[in-house]
C-alpha atoms as a PDB file:
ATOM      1  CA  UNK A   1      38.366  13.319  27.471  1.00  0.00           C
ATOM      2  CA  UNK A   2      42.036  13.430  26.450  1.00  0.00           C
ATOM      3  CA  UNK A   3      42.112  17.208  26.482  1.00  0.00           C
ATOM      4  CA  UNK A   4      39.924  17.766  30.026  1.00  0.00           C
ATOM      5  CA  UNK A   5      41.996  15.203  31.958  1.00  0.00           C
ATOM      6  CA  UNK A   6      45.219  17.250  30.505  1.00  0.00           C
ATOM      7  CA  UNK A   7      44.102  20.401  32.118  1.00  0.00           C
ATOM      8  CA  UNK A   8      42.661  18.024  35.169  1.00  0.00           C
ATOM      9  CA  UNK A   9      45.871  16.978  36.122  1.00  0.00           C
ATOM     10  CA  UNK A  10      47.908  20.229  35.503  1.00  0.00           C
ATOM     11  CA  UNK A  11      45.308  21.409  37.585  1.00  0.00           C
ATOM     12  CA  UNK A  12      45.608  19.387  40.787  1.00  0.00           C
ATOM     13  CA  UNK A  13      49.665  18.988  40.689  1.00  0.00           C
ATOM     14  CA  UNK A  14      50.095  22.697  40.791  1.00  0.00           C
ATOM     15  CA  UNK A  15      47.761  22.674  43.690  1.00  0.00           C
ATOM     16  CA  UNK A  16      49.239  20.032  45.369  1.00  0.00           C
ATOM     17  CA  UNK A  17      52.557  21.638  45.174  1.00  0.00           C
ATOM     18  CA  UNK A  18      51.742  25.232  46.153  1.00  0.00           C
ATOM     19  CA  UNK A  19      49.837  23.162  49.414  1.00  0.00           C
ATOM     20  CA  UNK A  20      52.746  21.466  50.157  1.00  0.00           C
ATOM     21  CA  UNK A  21      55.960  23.457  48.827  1.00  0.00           C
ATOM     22  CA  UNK A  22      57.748  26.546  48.358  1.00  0.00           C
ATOM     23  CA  UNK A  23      58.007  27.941  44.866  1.00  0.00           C
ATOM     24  CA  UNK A  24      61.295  27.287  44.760  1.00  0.00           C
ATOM     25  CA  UNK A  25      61.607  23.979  46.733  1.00  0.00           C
ATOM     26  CA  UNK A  26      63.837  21.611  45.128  1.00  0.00           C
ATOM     27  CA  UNK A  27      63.053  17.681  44.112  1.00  0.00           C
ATOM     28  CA  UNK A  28      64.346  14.130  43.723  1.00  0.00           C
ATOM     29  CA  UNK A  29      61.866  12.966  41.148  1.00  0.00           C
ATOM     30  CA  UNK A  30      61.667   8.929  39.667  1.00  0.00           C
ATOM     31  CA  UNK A  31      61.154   8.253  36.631  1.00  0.00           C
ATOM     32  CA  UNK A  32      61.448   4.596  35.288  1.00  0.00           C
ATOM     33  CA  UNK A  33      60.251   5.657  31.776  1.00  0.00           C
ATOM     34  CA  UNK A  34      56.830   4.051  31.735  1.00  0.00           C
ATOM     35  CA  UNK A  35      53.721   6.500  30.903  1.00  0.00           C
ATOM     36  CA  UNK A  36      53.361   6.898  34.644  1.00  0.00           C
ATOM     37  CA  UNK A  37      56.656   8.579  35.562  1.00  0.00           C
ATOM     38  CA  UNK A  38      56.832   9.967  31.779  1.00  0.00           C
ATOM     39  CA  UNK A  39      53.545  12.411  32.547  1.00  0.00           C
ATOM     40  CA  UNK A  40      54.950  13.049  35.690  1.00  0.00           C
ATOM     41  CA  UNK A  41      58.602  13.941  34.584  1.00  0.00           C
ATOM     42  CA  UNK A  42      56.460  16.064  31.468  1.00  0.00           C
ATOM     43  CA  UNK A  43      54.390  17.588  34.262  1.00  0.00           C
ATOM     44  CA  UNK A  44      57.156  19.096  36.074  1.00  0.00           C
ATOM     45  CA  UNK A  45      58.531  20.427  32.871  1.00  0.00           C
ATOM     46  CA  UNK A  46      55.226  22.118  31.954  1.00  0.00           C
ATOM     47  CA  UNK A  47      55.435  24.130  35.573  1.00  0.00           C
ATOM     48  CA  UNK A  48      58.802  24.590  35.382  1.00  0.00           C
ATOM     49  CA  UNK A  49      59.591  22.884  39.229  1.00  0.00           C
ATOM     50  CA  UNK A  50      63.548  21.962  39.872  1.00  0.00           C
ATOM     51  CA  UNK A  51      63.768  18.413  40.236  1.00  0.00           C
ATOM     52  CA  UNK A  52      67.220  15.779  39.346  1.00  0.00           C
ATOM     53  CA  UNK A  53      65.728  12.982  37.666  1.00  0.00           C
ATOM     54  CA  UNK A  54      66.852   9.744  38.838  1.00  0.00           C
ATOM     55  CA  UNK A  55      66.510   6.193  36.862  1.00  0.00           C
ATOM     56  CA  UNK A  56      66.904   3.195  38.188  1.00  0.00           C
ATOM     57  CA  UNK A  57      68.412   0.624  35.375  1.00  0.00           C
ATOM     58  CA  UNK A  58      68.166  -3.064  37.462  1.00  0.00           C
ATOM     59  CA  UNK A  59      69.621  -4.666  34.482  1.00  0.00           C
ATOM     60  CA  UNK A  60      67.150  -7.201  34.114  1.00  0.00           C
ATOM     61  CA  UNK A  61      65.409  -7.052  30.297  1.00  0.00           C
ATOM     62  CA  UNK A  62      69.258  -6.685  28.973  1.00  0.00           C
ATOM     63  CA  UNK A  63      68.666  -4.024  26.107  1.00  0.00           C
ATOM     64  CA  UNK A  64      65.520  -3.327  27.012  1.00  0.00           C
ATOM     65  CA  UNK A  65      66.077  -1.607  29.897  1.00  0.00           C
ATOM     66  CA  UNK A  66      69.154   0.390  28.526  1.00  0.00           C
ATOM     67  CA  UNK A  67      66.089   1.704  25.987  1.00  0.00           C
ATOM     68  CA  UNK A  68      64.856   2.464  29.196  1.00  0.00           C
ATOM     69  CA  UNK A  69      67.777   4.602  30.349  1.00  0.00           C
ATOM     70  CA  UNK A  70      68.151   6.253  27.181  1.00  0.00           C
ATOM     71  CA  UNK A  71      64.368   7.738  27.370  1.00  0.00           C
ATOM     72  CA  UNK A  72      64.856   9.357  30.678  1.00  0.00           C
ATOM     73  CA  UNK A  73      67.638  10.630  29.722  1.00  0.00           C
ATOM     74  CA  UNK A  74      66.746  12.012  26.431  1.00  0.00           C
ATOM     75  CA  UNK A  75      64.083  13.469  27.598  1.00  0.00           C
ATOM     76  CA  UNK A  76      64.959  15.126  30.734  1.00  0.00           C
ATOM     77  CA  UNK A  77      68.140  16.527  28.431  1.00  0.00           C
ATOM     78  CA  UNK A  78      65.389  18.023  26.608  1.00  0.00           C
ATOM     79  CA  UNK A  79      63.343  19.461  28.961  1.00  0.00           C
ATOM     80  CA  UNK A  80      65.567  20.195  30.819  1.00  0.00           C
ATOM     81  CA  UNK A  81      66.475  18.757  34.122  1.00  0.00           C
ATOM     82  CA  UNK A  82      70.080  16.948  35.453  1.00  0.00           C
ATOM     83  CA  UNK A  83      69.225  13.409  34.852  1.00  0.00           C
ATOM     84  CA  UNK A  84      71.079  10.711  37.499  1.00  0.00           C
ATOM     85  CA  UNK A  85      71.257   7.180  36.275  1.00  0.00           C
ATOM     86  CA  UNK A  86      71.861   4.526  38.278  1.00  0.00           C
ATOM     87  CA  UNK A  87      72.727   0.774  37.098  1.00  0.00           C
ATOM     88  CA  UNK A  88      72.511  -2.369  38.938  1.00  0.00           C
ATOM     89  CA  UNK A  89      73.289  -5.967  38.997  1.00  0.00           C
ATOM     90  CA  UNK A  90      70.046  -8.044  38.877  1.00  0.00           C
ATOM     91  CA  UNK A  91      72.164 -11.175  40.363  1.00  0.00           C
ATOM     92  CA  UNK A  92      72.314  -9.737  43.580  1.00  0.00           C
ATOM     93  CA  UNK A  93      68.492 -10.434  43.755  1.00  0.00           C
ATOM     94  CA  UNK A  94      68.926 -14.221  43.396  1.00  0.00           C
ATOM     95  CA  UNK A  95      67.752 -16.696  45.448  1.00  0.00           C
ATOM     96  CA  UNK A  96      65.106 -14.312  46.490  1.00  0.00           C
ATOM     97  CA  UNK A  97      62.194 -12.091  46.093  1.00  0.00           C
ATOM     98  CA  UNK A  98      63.276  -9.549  43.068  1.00  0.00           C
ATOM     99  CA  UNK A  99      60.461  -7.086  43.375  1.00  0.00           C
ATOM    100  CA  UNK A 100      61.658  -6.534  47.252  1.00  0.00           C
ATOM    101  CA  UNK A 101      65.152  -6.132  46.800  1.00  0.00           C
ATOM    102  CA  UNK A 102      64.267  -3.352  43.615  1.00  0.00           C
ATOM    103  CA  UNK A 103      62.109  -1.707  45.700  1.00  0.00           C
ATOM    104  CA  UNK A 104      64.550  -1.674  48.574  1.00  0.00           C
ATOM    105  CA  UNK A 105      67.730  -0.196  46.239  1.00  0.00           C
ATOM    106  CA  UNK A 106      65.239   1.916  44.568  1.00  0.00           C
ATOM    107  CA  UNK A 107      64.303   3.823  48.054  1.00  0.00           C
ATOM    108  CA  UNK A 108      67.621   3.593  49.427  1.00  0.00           C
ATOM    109  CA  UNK A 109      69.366   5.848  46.678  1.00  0.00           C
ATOM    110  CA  UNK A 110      66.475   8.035  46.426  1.00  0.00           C
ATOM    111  CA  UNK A 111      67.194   8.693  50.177  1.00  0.00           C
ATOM    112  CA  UNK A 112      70.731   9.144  49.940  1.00  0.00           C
ATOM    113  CA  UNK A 113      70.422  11.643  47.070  1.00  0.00           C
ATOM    114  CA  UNK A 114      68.118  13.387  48.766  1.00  0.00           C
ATOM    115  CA  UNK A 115      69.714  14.067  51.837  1.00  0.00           C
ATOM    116  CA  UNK A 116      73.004  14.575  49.481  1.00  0.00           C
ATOM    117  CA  UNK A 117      71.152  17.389  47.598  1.00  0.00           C
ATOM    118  CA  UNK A 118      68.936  18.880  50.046  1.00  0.00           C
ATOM    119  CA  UNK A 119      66.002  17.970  48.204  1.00  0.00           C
ATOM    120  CA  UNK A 120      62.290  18.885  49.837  1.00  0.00           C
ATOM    121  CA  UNK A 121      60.764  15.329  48.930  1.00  0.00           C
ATOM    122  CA  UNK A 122      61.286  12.280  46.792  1.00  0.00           C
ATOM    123  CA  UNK A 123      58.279  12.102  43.831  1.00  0.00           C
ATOM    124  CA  UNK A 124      57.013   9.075  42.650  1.00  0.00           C
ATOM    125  CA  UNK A 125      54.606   8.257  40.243  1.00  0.00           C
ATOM    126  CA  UNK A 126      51.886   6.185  42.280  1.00  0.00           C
ATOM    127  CA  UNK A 127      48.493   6.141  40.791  1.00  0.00           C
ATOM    128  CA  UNK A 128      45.020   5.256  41.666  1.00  0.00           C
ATOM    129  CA  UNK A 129      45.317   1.690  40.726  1.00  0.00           C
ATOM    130  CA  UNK A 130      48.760   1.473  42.937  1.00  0.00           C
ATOM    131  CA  UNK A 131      46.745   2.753  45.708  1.00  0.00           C
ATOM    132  CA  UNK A 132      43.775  -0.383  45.171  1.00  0.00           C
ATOM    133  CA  UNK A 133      46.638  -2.922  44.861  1.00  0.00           C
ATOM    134  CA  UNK A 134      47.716  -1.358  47.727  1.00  0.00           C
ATOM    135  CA  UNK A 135      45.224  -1.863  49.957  1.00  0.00           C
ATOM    136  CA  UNK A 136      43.910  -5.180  48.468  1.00  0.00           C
ATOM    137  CA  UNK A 137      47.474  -6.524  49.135  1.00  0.00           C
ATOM    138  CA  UNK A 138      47.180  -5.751  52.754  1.00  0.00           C
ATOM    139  CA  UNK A 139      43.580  -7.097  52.962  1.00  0.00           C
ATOM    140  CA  UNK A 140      44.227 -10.364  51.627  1.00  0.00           C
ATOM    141  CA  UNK A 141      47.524 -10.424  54.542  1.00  0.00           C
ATOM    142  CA  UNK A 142      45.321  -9.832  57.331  1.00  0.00           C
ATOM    143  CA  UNK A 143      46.066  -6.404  57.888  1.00  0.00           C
ATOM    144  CA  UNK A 144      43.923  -4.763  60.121  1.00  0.00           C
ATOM    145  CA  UNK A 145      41.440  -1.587  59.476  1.00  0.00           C
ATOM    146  CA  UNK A 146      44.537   0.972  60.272  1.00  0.00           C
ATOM    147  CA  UNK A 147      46.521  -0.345  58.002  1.00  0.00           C
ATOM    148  CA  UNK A 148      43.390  -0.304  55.229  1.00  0.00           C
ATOM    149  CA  UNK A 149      44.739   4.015  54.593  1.00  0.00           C
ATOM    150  CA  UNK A 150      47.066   3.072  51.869  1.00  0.00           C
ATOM    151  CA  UNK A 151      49.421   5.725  50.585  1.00  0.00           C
ATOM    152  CA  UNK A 152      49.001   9.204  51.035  1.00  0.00           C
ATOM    153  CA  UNK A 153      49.639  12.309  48.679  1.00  0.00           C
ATOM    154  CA  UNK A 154      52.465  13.525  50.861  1.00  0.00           C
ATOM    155  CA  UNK A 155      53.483  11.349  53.764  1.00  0.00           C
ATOM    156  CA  UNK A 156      56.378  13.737  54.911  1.00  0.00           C
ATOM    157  CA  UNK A 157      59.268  12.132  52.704  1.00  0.00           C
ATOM    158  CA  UNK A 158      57.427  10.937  49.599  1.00  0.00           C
ATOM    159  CA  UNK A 159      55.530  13.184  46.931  1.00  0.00           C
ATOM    160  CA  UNK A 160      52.574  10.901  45.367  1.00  0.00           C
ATOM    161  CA  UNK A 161      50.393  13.744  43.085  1.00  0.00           C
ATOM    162  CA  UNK A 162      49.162  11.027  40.845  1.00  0.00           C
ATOM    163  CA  UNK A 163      47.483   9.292  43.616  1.00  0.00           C
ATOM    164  CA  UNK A 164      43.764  10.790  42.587  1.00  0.00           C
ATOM    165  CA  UNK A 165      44.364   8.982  38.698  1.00  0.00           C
ATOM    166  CA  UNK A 166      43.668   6.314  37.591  1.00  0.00           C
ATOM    167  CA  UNK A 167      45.937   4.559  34.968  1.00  0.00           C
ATOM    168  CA  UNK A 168      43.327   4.855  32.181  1.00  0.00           C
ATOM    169  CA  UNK A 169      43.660   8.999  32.767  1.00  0.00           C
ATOM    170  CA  UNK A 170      47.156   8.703  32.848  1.00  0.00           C
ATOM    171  CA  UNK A 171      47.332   6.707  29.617  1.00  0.00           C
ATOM    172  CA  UNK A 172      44.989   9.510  28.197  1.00  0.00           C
ATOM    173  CA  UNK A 173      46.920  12.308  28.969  1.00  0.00           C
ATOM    174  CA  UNK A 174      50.301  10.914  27.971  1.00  0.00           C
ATOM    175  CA  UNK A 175      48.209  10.349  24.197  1.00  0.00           C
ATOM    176  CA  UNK A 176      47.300  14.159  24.791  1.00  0.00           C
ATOM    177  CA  UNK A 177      50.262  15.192  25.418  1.00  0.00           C
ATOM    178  CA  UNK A 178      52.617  13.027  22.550  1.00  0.00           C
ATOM    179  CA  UNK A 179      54.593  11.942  25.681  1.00  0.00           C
ATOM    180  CA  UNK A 180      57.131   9.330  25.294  1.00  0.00           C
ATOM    181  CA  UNK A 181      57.179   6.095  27.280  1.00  0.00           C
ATOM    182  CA  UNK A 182      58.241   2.650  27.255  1.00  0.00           C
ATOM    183  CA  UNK A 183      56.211  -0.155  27.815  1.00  0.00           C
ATOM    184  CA  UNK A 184      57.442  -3.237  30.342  1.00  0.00           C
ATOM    185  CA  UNK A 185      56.775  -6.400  29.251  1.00  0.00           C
ATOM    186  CA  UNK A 186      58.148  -8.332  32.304  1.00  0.00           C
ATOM    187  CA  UNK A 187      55.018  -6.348  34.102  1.00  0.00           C
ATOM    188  CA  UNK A 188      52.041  -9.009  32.095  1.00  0.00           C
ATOM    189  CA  UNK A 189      54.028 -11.639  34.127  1.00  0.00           C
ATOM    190  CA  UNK A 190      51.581 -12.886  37.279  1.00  0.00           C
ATOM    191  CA  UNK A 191      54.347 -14.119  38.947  1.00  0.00           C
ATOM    192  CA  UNK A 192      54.144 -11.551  41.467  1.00  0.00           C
ATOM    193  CA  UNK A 193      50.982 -10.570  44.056  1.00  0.00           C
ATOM    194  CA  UNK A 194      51.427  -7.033  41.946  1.00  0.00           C
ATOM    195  CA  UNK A 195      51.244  -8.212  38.717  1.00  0.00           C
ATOM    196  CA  UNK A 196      48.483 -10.773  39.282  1.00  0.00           C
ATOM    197  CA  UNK A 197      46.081  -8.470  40.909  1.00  0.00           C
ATOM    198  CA  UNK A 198      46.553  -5.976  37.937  1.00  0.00           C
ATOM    199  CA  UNK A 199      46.544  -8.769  35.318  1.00  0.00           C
ATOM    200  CA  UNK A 200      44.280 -11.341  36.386  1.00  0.00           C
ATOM    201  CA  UNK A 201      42.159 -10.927  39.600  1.00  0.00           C
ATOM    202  CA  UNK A 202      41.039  -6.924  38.693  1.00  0.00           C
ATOM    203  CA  UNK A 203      39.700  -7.668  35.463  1.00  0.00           C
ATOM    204  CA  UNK A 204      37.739 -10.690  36.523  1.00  0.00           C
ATOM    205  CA  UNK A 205      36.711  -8.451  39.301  1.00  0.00           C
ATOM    206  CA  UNK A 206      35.755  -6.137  36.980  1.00  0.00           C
ATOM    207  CA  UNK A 207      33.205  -8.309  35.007  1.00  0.00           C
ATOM    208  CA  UNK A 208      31.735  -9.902  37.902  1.00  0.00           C
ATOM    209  CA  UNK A 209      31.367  -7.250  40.846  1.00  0.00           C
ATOM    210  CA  UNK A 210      31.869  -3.762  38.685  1.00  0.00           C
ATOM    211  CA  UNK A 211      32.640  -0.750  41.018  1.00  0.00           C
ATOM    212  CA  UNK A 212      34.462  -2.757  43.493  1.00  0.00           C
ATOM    213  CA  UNK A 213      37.647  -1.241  42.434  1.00  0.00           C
ATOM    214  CA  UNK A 214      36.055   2.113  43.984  1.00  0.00           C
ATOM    215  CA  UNK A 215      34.522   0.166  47.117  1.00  0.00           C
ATOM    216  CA  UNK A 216      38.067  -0.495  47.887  1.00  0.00           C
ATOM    217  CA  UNK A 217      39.258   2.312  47.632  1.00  0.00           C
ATOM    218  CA  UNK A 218      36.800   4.268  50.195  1.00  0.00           C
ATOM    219  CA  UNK A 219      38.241   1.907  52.878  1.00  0.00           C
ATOM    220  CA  UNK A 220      41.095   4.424  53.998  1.00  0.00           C
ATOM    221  CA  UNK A 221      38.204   6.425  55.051  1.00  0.00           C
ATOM    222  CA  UNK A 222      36.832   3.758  57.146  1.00  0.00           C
ATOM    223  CA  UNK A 223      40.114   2.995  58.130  1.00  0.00           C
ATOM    224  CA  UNK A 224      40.970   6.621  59.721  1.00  0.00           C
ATOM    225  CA  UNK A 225      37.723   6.453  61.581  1.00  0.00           C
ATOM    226  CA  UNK A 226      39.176   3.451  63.476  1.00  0.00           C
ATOM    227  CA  UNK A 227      42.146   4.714  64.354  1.00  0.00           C
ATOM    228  CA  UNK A 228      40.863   8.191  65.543  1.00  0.00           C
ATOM    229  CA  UNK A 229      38.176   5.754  67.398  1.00  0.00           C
ATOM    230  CA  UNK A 230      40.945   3.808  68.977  1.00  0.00           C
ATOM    231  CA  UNK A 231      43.190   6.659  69.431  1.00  0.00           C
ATOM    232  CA  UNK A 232      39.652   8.350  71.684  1.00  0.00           C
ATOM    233  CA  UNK A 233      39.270   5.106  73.561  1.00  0.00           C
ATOM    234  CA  UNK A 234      43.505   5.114  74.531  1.00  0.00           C
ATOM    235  CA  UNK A 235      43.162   8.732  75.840  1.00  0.00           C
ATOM    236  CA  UNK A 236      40.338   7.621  77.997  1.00  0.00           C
ATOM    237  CA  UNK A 237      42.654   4.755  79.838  1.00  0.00           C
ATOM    238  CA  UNK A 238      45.824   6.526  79.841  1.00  0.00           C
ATOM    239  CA  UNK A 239      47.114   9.711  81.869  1.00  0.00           C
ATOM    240  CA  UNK A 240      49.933  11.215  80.584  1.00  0.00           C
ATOM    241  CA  UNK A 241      52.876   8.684  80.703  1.00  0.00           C
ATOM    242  CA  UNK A 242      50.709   5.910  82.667  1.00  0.00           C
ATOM    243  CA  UNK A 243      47.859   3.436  81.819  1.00  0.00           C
ATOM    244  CA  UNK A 244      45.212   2.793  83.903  1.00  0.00           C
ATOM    245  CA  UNK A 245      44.876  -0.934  84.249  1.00  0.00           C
ATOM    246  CA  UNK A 246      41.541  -1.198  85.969  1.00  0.00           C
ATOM    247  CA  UNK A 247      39.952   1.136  83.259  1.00  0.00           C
ATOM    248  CA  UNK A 248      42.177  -1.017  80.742  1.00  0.00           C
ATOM    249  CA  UNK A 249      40.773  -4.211  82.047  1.00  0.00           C
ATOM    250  CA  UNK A 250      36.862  -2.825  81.702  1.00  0.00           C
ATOM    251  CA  UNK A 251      37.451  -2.914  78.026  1.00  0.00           C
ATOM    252  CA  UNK A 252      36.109  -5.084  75.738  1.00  0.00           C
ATOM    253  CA  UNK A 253      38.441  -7.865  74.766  1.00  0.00           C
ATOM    254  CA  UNK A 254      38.276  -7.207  71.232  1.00  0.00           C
ATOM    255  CA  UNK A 255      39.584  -3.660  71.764  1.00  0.00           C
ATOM    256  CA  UNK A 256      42.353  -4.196  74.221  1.00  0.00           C
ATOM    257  CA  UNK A 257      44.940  -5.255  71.317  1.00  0.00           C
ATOM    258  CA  UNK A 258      44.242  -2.664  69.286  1.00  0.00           C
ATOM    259  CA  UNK A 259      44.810   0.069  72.439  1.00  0.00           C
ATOM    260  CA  UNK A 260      47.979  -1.851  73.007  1.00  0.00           C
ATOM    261  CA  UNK A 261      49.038  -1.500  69.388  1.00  0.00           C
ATOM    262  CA  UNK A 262      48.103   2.335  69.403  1.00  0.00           C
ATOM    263  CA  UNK A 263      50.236   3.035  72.819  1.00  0.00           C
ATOM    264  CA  UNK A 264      53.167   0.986  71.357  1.00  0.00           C
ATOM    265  CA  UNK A 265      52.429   3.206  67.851  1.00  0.00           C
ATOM    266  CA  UNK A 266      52.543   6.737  70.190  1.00  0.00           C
ATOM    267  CA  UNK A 267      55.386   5.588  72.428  1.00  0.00           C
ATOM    268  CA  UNK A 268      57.638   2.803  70.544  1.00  0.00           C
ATOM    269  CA  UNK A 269      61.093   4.533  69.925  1.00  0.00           C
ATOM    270  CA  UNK A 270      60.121   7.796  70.425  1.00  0.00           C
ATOM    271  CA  UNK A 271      59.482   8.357  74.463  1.00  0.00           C
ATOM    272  CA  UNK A 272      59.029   5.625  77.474  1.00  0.00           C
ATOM    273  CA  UNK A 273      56.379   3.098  77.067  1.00  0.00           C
ATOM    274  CA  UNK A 274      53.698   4.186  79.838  1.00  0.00           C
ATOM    275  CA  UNK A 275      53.903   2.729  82.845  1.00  0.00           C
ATOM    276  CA  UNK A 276      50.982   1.089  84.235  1.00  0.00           C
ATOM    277  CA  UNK A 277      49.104   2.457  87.042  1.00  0.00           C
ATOM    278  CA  UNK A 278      46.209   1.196  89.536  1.00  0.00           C
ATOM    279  CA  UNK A 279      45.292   4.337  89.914  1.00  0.00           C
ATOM    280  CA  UNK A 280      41.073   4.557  89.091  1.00  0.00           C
END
């Protein structure tokens, strides 16, 4: 397997950037050093793509995480990209949600050094599983079918070519490889809605309802069927820069949110909101 899922995913990551780049496009790419962002960071090394490698050091595992740093650094010395570490104080999180504010500074620089640089896209290291937790995440919040599509491969701004692995494949092809990586401990902590689907609820899940790991993940299809659905029925009430109220008010009640939401989606901050019309 190890050797197959190597050439799998050299495979579909050089595809993935000659569909979405120029040869010679340039990239912000982040890499915490965990096996994820270590076969990615090896990846673009094996195809020889420009990239700065940037690693976020929060601080928070003391020495731990400055083993952390000195991976990344090593290795992108090695192979040979301009590695850009960044170090942060973990007190600034207190008093509130620690995973939110990490992702937040994470995002933040990675913006700022791209538009500093010129960069084509920011690359991150999402996998298969991500995408589940993903979507389970906004499942068990209420979220409704258009928000079931999860991340995409390339969204416009961020770079995902892992997407289409799963961790175990990941895992396999860092062993393939001899790729370095560190392992976080603080990650086995359920403290967080992350870390206790991935922990606890997916393995249960696992034993008791096998394959729903999958199931889940087929609902972005269902959910871009409901939007292009809704998106079909909007068209048919608006005209241009108007709506139609007495069409609007023949729809079903269940639907007329959902239009709503899709007109404020089209219009909110980027032209007028329609005006309404009486106008059959």
């Amino acid at each position: 397997m190890a050797n197959s899922i190597s050439k799998k995913i050299q495979k579909h990551l050089s595809q993935s950037l000659a569909d979405y780049f120029e040869p010679d496009a340039f990239f912000i790419l982040g890499v915490s050093g965990g096996p994820d962002s270590m076969a990615l960071l090896y990846l673009f090394h094996l195809l020889e793509r420009d990239a700065l490698v940037v690693h976020i050091n929060y601080g928070k595992r003391g020495k731990q995480s400055d083993k952390d740093q000195e991976l990344v650094e090593q290795l992108s010395f090695q192979w040979g990209f301009e590695c850009c570490s960044i170090r942060l104080n973990p007190k600034e999180a207190e008093g509130g949600n620690f995973q939110n504010w990490a992702r937040n500074q994470r995002y933040q620089f990675f913006q700022d050094l791209k538009g500093n640089s010129g960069a084509d896209a920011i690359v991150t290291a999402h996998h298969q599983d991500d995408q589940a937790e993903t979507i389970l995440q906004k499942l068990f919040r209420g979220s409704g079918p258009a928000a079931w599509q999860g991340m995409k491969e390339w969204d416009g701004k961020l770079f995902r070519p892992l997407l289409n692995f799963d961790k175990e494949e990941i895992l396999a092809f860092c062993e393939s490889e001899a790729i370095p990586y560190r392992t976080d401990e603080s990650n086995k902590s359920s403290d967080y809605a992350r870390n206790f689907i991935r922990n606890e609820f997916a393995s249960k899940m696992d034993d008791l309802l096998p394959g729903w790991k999958q199931n889940i993940l087929n609902l972005p299809e269902q959910g871009k069927l409901f939007e292009a659905s809704i998106t079909e029925i909007t068209e048919q009430v608006t005209n241009k820069n108007s709506i139609n109220l007495k069409k609007y008010a023949q729809l079903p009640e269940i639907l007329k949110p959902a239009v709503l939401k899709n007109l404020l989606d089209q219009f909110g901050g980027k032209a007028p909101i329609p005006k309404v019309s009486l106008k059959p």
